[in-house]
C-alpha atoms as a PDB file:
ATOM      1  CA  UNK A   1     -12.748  40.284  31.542  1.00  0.00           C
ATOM      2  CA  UNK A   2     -11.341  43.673  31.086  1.00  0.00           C
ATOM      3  CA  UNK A   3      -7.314  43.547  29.904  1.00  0.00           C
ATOM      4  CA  UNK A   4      -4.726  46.361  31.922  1.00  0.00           C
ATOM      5  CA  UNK A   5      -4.306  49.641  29.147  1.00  0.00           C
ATOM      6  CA  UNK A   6      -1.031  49.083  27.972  1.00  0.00           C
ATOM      7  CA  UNK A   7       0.903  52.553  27.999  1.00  0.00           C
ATOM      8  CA  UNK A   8       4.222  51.990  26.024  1.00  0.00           C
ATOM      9  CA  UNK A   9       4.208  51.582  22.220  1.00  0.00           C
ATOM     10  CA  UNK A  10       7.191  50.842  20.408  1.00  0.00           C
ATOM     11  CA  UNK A  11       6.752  53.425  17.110  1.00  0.00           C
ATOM     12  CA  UNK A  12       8.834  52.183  13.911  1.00  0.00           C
ATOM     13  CA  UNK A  13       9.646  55.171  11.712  1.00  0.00           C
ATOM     14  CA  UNK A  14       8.667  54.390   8.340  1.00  0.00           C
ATOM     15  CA  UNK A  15      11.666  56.141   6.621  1.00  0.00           C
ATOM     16  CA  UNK A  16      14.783  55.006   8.562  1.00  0.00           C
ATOM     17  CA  UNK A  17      13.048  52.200  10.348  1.00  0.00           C
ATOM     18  CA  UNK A  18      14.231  53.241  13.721  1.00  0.00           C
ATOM     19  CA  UNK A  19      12.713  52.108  16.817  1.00  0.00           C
ATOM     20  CA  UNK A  20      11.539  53.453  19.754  1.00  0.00           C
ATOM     21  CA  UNK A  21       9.546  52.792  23.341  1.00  0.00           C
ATOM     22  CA  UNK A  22       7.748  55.764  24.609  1.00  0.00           C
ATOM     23  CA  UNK A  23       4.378  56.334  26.846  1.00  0.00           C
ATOM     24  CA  UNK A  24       1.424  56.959  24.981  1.00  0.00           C
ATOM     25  CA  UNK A  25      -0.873  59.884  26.759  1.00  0.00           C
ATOM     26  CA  UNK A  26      -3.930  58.533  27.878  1.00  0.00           C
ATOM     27  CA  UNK A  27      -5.819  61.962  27.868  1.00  0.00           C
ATOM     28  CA  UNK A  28      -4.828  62.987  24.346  1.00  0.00           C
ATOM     29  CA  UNK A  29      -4.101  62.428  20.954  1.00  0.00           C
ATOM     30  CA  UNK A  30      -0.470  62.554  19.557  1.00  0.00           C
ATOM     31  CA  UNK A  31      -0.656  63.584  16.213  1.00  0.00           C
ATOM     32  CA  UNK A  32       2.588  64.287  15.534  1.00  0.00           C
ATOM     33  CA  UNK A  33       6.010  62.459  16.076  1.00  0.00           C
ATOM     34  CA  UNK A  34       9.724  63.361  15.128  1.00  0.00           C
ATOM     35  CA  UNK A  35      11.647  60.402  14.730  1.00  0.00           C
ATOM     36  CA  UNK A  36      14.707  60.429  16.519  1.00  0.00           C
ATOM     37  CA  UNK A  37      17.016  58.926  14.689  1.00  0.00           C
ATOM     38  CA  UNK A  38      16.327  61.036  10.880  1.00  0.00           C
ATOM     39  CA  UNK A  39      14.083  63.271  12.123  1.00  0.00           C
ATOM     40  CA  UNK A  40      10.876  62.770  10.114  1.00  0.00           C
ATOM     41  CA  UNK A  41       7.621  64.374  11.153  1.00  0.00           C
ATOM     42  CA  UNK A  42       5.192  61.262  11.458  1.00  0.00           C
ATOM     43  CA  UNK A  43       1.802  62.159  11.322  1.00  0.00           C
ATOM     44  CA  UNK A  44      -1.149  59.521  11.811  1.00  0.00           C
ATOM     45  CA  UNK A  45      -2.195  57.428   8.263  1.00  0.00           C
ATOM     46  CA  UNK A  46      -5.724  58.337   6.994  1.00  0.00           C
ATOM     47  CA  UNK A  47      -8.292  56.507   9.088  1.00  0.00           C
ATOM     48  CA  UNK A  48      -5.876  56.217  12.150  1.00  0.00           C
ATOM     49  CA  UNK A  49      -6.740  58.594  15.037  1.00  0.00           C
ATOM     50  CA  UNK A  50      -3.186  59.216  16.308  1.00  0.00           C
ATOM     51  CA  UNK A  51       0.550  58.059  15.385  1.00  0.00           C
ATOM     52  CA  UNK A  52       0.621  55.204  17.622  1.00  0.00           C
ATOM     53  CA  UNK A  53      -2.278  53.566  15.854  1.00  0.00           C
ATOM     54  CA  UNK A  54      -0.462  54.128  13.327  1.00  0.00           C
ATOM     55  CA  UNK A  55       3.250  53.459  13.701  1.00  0.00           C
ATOM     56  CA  UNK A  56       3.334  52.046  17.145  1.00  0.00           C
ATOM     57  CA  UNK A  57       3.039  48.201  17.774  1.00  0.00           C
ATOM     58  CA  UNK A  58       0.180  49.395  20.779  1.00  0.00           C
ATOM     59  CA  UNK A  59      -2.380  51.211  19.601  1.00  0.00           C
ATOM     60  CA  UNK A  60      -3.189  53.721  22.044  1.00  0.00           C
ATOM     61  CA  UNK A  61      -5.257  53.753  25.341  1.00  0.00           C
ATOM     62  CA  UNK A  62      -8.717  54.905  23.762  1.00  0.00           C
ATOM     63  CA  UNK A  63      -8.591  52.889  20.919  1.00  0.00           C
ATOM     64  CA  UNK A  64      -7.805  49.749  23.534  1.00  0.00           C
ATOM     65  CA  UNK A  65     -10.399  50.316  25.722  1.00  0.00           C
ATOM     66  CA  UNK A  66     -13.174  50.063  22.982  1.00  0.00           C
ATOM     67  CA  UNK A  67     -11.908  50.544  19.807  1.00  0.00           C
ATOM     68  CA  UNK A  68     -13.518  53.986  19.193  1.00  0.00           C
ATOM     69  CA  UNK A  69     -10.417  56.015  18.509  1.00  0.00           C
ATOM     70  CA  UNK A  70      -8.738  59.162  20.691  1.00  0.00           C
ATOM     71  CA  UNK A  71     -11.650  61.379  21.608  1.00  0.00           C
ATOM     72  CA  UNK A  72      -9.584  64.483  19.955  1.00  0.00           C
ATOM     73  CA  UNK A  73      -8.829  62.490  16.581  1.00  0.00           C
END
């Protein structure tokens, strides 16, 4: 049984620990992120294909669907 893609990730800046919702492409890769609050450039962890893999508490569509990572990343 195949699960909906889940679009929204909640990303958690690692420096001021701000949170925030926002809709993950499905087409893409986001590589970068400025956190809104103190305005850190987040950029995906080694091994991690994108910043909601790694910051986000949804990893994003690709990675959902079958585990294999952005297609960009």
């Amino acid at each position: 049984m195949n699960r909906p893609v889940q679009t929204v990730s909640t990303i958690t800046c690692p420096q001021c620990s701000h949170r925030q919702s926002e809709t993950m492409p499905t087409d893409a890769c986001q590589w970068f992120y400025e956190c809104r609050q103190c305005h850190t450039l987040l950029k995906p962890l080694p091994g991690d294909c994108c910043v909601f893999c790694s910051y986000g508490d949804v990893p994003c569509p690709p990675v959902q669907l079958d585990g294999s990572g952005c297609r960009d990343g």
